[in-house]
N, C-alpha and C. Protein backbone atom coordinates (compact mmCIF):
# COMPACT_ATOMS: atom_id res chain seq x y z
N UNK A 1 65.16 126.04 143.46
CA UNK A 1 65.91 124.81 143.62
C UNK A 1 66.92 124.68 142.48
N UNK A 2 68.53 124.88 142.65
CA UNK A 2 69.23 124.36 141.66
C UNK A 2 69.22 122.76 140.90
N UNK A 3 69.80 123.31 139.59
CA UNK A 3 69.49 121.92 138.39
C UNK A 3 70.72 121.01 138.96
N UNK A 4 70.41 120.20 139.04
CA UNK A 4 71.63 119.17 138.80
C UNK A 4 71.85 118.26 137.69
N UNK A 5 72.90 117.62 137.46
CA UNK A 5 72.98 116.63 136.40
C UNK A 5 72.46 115.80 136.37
N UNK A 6 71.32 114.92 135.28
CA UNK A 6 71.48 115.85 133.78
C UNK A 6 70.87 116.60 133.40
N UNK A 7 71.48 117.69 132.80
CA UNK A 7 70.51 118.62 133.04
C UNK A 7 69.36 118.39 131.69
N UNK A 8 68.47 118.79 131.76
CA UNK A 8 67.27 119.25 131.00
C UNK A 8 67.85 119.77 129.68
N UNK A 9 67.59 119.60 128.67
CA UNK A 9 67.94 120.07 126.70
C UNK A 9 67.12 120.91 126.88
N UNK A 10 66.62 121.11 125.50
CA UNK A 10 66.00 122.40 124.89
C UNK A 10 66.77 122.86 123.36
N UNK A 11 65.64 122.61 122.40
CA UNK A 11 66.19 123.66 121.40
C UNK A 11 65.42 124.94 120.97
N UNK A 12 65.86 125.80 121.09
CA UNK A 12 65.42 127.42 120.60
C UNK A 12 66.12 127.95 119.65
N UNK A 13 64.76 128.08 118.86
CA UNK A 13 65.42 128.80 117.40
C UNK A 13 65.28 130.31 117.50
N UNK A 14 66.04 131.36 117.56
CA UNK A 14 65.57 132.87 118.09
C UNK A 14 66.00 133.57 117.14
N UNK A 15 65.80 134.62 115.68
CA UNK A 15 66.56 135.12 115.34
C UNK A 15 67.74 136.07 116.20
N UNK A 16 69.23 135.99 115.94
CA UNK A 16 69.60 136.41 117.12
C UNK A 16 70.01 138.17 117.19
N UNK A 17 69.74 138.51 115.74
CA UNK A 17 69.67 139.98 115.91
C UNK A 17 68.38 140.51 117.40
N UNK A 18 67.48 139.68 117.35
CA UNK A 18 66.57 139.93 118.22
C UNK A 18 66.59 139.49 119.79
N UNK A 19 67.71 138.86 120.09
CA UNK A 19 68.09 138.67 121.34
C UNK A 19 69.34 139.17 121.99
N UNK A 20 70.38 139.76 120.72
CA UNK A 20 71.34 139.98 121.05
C UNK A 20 71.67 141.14 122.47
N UNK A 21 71.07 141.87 122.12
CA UNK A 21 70.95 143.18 123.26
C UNK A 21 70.56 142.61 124.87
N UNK A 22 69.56 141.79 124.76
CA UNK A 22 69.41 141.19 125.60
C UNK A 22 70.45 139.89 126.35
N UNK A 23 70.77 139.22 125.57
CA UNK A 23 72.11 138.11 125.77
C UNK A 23 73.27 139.01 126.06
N UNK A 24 73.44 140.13 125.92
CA UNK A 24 74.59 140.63 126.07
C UNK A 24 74.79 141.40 127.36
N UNK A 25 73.33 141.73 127.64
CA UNK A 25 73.43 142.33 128.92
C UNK A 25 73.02 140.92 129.87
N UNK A 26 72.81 139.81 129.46
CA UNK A 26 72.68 138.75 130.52
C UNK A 26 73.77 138.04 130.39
N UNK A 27 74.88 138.08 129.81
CA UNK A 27 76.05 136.88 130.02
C UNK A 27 76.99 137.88 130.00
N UNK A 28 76.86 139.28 130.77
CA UNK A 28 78.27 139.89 130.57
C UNK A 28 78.97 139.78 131.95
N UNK A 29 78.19 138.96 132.72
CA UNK A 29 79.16 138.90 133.87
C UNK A 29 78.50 137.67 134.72
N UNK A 30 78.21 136.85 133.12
CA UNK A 30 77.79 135.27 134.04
C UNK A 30 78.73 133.80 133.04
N UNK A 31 78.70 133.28 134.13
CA UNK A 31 79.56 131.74 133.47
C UNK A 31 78.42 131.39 132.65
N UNK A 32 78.71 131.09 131.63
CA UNK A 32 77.42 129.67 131.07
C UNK A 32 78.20 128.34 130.32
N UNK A 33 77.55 127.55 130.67
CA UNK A 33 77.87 126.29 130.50
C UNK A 33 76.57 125.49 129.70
N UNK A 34 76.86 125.05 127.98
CA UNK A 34 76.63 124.07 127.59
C UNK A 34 76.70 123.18 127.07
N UNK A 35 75.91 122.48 126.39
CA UNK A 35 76.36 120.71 125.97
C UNK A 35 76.71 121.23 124.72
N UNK A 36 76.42 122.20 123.48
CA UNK A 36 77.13 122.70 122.41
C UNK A 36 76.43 123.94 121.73
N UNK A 37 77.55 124.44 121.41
CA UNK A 37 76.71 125.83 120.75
C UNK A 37 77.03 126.11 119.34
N UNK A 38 76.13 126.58 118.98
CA UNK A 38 75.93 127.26 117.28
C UNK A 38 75.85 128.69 116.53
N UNK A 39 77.10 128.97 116.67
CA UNK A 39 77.07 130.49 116.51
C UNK A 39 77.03 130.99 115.02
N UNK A 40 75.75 131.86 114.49
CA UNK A 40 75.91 132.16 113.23
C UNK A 40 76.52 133.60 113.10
N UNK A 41 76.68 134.34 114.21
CA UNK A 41 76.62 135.26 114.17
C UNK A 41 77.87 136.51 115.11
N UNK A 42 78.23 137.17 115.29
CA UNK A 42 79.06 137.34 116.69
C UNK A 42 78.50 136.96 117.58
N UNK A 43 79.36 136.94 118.86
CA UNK A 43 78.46 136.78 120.62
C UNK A 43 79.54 136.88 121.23
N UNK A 44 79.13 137.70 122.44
CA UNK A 44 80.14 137.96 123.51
C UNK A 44 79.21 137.44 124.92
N UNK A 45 80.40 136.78 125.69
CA UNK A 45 80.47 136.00 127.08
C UNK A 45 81.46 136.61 127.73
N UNK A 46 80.69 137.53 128.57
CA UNK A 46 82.12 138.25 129.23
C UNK A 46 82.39 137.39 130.48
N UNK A 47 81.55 136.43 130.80
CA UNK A 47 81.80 135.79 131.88
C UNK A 47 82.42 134.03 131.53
N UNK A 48 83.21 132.67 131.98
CA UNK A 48 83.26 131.85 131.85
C UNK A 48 82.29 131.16 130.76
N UNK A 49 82.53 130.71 129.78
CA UNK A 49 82.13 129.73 128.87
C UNK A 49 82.98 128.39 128.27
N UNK A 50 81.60 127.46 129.17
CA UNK A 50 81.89 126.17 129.08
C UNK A 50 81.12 125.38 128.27
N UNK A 51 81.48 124.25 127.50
CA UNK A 51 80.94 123.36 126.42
C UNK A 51 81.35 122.12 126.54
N UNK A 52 80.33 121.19 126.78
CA UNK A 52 81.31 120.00 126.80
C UNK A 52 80.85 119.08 125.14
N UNK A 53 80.40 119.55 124.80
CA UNK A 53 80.30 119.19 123.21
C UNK A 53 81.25 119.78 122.14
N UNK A 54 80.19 120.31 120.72
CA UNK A 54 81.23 120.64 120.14
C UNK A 54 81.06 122.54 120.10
N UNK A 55 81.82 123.58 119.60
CA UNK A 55 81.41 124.53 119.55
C UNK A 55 81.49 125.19 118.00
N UNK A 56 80.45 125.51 117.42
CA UNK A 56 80.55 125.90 116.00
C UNK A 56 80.68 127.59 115.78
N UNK A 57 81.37 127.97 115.06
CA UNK A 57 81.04 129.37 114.65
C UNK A 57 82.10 129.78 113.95
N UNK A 58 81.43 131.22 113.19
CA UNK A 58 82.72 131.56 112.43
C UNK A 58 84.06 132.21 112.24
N UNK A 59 83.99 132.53 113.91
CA UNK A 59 84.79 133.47 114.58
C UNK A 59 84.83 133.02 116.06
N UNK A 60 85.85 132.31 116.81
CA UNK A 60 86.06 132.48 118.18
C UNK A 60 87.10 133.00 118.81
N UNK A 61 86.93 134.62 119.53
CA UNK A 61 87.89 135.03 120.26
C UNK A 61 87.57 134.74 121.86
N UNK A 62 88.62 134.76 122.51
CA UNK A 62 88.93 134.86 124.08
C UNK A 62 90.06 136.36 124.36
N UNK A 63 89.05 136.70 125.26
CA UNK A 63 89.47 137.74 125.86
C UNK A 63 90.99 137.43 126.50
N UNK A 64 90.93 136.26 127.41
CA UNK A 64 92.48 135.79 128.01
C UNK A 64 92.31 134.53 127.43
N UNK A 65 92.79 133.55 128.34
CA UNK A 65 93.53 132.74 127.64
C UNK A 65 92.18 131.46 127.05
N UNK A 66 92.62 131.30 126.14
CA UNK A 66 91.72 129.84 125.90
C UNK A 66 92.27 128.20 125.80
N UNK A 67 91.22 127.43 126.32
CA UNK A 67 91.35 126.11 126.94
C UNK A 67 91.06 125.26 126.32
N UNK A 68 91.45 124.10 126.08
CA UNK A 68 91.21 122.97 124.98
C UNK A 68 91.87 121.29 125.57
N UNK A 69 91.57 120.33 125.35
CA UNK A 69 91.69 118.98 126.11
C UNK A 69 91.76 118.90 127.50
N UNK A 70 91.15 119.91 128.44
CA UNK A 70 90.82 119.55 129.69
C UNK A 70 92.06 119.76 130.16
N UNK A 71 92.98 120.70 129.46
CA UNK A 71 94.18 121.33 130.04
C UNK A 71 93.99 122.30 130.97
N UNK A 72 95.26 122.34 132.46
CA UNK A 72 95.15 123.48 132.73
C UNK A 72 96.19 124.68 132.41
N UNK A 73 96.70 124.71 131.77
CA UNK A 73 97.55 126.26 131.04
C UNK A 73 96.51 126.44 129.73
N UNK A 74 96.77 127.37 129.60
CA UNK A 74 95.76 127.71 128.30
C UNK A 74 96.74 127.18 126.93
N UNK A 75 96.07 127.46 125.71
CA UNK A 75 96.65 127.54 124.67
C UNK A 75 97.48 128.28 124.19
N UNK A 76 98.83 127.51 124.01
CA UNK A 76 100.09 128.47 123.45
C UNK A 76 100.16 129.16 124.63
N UNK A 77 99.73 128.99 125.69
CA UNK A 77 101.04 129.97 126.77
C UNK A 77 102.01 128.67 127.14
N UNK A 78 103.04 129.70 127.37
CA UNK A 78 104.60 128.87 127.52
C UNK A 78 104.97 128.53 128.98
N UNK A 79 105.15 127.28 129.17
CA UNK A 79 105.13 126.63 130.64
C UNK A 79 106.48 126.15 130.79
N UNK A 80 107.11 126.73 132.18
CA UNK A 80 108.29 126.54 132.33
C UNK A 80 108.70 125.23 132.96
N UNK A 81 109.67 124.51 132.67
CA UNK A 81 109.57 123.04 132.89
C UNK A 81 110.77 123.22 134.37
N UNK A 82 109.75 122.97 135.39
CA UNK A 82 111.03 122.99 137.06
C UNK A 82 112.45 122.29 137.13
N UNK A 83 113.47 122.91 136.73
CA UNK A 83 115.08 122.48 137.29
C UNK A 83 115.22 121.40 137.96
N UNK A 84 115.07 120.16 137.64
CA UNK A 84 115.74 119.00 138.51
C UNK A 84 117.22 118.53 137.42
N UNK A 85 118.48 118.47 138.20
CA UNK A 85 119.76 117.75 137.54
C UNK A 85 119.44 116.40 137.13
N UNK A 86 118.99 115.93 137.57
CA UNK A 86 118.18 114.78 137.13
C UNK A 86 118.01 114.44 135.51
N UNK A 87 117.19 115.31 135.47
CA UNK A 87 116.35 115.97 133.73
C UNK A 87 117.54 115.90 132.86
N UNK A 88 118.89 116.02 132.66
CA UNK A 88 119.80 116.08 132.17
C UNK A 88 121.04 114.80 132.23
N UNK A 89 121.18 114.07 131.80
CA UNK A 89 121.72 113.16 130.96
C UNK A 89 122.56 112.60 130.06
N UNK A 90 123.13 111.59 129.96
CA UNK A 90 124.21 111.29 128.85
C UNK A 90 123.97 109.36 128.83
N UNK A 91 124.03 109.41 126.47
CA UNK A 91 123.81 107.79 126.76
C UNK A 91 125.18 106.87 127.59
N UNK A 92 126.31 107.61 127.45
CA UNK A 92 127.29 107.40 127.93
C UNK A 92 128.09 108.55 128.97
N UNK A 93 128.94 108.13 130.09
CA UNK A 93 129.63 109.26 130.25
C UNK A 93 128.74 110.26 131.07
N UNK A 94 129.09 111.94 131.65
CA UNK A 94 127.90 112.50 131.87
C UNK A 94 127.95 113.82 131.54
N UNK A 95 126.34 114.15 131.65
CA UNK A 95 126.36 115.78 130.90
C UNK A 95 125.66 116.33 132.77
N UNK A 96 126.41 117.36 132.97
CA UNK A 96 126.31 117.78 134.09
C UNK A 96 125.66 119.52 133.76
N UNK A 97 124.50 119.38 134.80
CA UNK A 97 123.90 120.61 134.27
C UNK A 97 123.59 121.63 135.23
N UNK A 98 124.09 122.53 135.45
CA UNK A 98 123.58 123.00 137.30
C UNK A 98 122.40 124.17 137.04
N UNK A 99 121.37 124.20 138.02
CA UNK A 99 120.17 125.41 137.41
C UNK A 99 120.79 126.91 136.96
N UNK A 100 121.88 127.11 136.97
CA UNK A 100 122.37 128.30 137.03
C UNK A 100 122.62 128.23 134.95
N UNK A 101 123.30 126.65 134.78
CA UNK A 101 123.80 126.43 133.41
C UNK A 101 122.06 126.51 132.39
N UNK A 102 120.85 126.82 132.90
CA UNK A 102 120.07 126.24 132.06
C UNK A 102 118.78 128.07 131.92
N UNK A 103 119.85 128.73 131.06
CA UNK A 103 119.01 129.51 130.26
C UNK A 103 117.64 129.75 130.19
N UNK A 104 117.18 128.57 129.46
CA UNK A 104 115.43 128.28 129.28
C UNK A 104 114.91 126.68 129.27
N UNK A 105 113.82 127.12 129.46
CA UNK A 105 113.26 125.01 129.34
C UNK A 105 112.04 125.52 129.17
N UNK A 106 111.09 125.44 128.32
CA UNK A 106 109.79 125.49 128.62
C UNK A 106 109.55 125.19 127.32
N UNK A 107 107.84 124.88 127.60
CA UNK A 107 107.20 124.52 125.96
C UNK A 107 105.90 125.31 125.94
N UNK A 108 104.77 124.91 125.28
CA UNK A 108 104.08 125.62 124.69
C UNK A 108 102.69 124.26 124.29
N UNK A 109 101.83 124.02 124.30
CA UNK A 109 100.64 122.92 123.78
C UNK A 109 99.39 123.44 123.00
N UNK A 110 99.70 122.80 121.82
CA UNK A 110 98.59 123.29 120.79
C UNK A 110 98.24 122.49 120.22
N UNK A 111 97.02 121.79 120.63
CA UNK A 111 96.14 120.67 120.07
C UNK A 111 97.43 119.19 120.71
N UNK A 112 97.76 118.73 119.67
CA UNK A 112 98.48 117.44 120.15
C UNK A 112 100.11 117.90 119.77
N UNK A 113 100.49 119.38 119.67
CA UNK A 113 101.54 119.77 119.42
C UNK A 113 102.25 120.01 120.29
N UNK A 114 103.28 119.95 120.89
CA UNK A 114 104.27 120.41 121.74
C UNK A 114 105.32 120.97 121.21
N UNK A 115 105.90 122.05 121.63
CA UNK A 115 106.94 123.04 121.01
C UNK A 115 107.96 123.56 122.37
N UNK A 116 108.90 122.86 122.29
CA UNK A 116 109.48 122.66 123.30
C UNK A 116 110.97 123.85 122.90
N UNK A 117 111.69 124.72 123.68
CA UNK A 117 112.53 125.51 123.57
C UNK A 117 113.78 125.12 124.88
N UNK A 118 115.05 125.31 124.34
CA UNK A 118 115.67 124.17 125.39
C UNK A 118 116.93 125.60 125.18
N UNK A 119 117.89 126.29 126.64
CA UNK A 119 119.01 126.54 126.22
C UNK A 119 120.35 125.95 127.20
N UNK A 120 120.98 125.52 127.03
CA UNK A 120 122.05 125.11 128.46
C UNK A 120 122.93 125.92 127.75
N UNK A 121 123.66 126.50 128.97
CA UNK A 121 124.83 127.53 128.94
C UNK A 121 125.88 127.10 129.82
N UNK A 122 127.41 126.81 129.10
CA UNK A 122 128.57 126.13 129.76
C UNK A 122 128.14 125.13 130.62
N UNK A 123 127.62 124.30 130.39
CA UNK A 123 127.65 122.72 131.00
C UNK A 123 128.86 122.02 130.65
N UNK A 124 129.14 120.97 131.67
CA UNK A 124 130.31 119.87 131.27
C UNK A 124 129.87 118.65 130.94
N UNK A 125 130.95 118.49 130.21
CA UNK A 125 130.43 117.13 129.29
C UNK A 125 131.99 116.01 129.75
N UNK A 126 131.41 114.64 130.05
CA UNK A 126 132.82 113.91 130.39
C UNK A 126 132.37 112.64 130.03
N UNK A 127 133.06 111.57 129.44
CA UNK A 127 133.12 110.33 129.15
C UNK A 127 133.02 109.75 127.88
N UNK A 128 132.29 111.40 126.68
CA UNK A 128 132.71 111.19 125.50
C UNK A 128 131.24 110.67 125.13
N UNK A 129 129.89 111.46 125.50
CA UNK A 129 128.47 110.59 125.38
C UNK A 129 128.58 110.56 123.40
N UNK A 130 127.65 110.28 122.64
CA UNK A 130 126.76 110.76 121.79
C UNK A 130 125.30 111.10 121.68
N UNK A 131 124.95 111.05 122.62
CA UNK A 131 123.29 111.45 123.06
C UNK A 131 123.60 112.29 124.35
N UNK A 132 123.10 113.30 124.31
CA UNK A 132 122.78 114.29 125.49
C UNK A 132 121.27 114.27 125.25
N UNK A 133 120.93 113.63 127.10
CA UNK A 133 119.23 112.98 126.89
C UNK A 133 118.94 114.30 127.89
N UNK A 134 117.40 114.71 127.70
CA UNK A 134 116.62 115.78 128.77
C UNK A 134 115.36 114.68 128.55
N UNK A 135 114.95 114.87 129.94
CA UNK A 135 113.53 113.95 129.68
C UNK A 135 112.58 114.94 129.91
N UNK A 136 111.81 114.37 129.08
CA UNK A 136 110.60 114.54 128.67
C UNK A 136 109.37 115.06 129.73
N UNK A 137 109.00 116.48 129.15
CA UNK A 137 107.85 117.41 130.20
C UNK A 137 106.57 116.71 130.01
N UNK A 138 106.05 115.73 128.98
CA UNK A 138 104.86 115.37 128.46
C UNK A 138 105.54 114.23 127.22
N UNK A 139 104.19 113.31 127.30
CA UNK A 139 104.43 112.07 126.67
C UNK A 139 104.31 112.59 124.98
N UNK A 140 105.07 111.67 124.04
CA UNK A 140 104.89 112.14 123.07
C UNK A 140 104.77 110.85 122.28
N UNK A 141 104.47 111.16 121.13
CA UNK A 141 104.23 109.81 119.68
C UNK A 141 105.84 110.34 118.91
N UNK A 142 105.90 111.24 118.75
CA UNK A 142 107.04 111.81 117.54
C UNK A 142 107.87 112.83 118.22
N UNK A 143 109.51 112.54 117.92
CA UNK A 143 110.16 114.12 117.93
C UNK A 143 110.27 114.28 116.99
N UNK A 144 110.02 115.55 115.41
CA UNK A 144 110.67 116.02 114.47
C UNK A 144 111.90 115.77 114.71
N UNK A 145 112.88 115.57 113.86
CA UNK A 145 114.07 115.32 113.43
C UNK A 145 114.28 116.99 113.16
N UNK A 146 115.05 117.72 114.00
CA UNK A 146 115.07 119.53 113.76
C UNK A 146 116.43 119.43 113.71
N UNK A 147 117.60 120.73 113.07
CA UNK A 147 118.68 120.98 113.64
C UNK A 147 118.48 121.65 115.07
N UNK A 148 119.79 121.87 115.23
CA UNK A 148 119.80 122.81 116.69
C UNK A 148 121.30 123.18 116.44
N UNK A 149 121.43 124.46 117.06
CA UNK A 149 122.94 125.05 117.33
C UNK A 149 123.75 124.45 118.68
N UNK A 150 124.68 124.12 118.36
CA UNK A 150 125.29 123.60 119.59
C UNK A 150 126.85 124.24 119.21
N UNK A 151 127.42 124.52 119.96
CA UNK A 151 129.18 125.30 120.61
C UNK A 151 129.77 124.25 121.49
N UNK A 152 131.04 123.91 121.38
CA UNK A 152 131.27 122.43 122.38
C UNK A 152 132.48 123.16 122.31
N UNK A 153 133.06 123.11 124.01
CA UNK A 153 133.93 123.31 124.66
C UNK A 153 134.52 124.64 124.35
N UNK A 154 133.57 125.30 124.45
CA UNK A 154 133.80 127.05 124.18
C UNK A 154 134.18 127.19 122.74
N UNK A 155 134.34 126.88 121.93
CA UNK A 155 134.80 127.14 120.60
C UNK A 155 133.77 127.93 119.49
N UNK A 156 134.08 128.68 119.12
CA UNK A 156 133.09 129.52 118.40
C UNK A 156 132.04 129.03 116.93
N UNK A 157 132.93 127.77 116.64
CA UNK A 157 132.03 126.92 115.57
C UNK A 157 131.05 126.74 116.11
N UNK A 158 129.87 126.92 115.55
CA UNK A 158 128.89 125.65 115.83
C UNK A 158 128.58 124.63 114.93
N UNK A 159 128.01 123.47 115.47
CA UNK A 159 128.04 122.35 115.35
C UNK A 159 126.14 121.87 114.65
N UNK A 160 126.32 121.53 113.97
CA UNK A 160 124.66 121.17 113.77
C UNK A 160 124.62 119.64 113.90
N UNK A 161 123.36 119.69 115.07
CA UNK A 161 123.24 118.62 115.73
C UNK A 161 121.68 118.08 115.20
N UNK A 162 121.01 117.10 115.57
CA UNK A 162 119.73 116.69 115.72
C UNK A 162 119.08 116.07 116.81
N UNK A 163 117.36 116.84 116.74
CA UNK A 163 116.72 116.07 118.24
C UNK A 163 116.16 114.97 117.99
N UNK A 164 116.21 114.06 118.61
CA UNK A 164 115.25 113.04 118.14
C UNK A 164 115.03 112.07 119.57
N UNK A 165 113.63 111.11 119.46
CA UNK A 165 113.65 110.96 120.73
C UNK A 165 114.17 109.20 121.00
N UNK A 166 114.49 109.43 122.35
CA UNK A 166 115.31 108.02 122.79
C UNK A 166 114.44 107.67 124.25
N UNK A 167 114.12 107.33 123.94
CA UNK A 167 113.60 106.39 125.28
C UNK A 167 113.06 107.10 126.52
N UNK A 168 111.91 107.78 126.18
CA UNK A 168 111.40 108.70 127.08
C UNK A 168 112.19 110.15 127.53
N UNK A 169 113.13 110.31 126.24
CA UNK A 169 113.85 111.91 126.48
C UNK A 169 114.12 112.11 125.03
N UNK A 170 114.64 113.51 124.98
CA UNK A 170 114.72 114.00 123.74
C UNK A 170 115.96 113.84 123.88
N UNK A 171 116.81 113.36 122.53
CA UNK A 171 118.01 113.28 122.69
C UNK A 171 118.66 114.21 121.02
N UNK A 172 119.58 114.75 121.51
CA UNK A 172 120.83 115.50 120.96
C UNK A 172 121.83 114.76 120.39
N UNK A 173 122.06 114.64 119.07
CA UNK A 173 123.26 114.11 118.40
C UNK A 173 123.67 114.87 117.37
N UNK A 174 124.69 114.76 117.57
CA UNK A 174 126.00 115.62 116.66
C UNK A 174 125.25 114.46 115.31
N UNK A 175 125.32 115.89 113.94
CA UNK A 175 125.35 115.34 112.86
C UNK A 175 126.01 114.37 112.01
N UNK A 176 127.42 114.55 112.55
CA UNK A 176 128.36 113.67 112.09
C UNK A 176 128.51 112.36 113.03
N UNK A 177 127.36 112.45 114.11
CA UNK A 177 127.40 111.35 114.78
C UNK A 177 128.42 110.85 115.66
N UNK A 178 129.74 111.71 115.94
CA UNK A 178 130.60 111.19 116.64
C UNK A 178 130.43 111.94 117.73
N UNK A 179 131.56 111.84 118.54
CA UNK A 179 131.19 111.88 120.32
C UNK A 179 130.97 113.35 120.51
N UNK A 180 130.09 114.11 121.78
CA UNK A 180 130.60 115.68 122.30
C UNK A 180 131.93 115.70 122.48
N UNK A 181 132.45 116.39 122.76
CA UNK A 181 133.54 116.82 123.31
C UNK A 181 133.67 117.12 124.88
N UNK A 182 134.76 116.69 124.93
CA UNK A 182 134.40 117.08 126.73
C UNK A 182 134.88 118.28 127.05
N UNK A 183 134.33 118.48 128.39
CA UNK A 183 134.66 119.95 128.89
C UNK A 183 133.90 120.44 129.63
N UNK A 184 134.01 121.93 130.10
CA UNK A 184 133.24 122.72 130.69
C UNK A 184 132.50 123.65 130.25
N UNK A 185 132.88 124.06 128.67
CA UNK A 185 132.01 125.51 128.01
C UNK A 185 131.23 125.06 126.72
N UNK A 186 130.14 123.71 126.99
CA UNK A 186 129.32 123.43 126.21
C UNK A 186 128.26 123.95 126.29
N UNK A 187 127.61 124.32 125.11
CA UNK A 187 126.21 125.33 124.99
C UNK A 187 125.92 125.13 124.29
N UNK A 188 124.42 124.72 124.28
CA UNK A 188 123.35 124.13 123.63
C UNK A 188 122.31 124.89 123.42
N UNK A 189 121.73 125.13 122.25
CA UNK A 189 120.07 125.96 121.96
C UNK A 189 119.40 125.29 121.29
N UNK A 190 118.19 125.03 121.35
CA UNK A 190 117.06 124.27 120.00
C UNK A 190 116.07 124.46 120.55
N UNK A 191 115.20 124.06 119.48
CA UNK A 191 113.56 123.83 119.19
C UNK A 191 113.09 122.87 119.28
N UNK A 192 112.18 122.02 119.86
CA UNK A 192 111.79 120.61 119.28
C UNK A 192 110.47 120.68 118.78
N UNK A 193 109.84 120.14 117.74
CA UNK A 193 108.58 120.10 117.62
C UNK A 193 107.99 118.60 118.01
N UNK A 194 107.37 118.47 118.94
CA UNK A 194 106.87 116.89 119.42
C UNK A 194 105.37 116.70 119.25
N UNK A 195 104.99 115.27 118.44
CA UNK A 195 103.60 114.94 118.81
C UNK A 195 103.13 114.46 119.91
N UNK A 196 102.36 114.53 120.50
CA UNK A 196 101.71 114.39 122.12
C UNK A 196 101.46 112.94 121.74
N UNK A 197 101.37 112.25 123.00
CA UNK A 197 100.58 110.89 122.93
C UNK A 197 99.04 111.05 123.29
């Protein structure tokens, strides 16, 4: 008869040099799932391992990817954020972005970190904004204040700008604070580092 929730505790104290051979040939191709574990020692789980407590030890590797806040991408893999024109923005004026103009978009989640990588290539810019807004893949508390490289209206200077966030998007401003420039051969690259909410 299978266990159901809740399940049954138990503590076992085993030296684990003396079980290891054995644990290794029983969890090399089984899920296990518990409320928390205490590792003094190595251990390999070649199959699913789940914890809904805490997990102690002095060494934890994952074979592929590993999972943390009930996320589903793993840790630090890079998730590509889907092309809507939408996503792209101006506080004034507009920044026009077509999927063809947008290089990269994706971020990355580590603990309450977000690391967001942004590139637009020849977009147009018209009405003279000072914020070029992208909204936001995930809620955040903080944008770092980062530079970023920005090129406005094809010109080979670049421009050092800052991210910072505005009202549910990350927004782009020229350092010197005055307007983009308008045009058609604006190109944008940065980093953001964001705290999660």
């Amino acid at each position: 008869m299978p266990l159901t929730p809740p399940y049954p505790t138990a503590t076992i104290y085993v030296p684990w040099d003396a079980l290891e051979t054995s644990l290794d040939e029983a969890l090399s191709d089984t899920a296990l799932t518990v409320q928390s574990l205490t590792v003094t020692d190595d251990a390999f789980v070649g199959g699913d391992l789940g914890v809904a407590g805490e997990v102690v030890a002095p060494t934890i590797r994952a074979g592929s990817a590993f999972y943390e806040r009930g996320r589903v991408e793993g840790l630090g893999e890079w998730i590509d954020v889907p092309f809507s024109a939408g996503d792209f923005t101006a506080d004034v004026g507009t920044w026009t972005v077509g999927s063809g103009n947008v290089g990269l978009n994706r971020y990355t989640l580590i603990g309450k970190t977000a690391i967001w990588a942004i590139q637009i290539n020849a977009a147009t810019l018209a009405g003279s904004p000072v914020h070029l807004l992208v909204a936001l893949p995930f809620a955040v508390t903080t944008i770092c204040n980062l530079p970023c490289a920005v090129a406005t209206d094809g010109t080979p200077t670049f421009l050092e700008a800052f991210v910072l966030s505005y009202g549910g998007a990350l927004a782009i401003r020229r350092r010197d604070s005055n307007p983009w420039v308008n045009g058609a051969n604006n190109y944008l690259s940065l980093t953001a580092i964001c705290e999660l909410s």
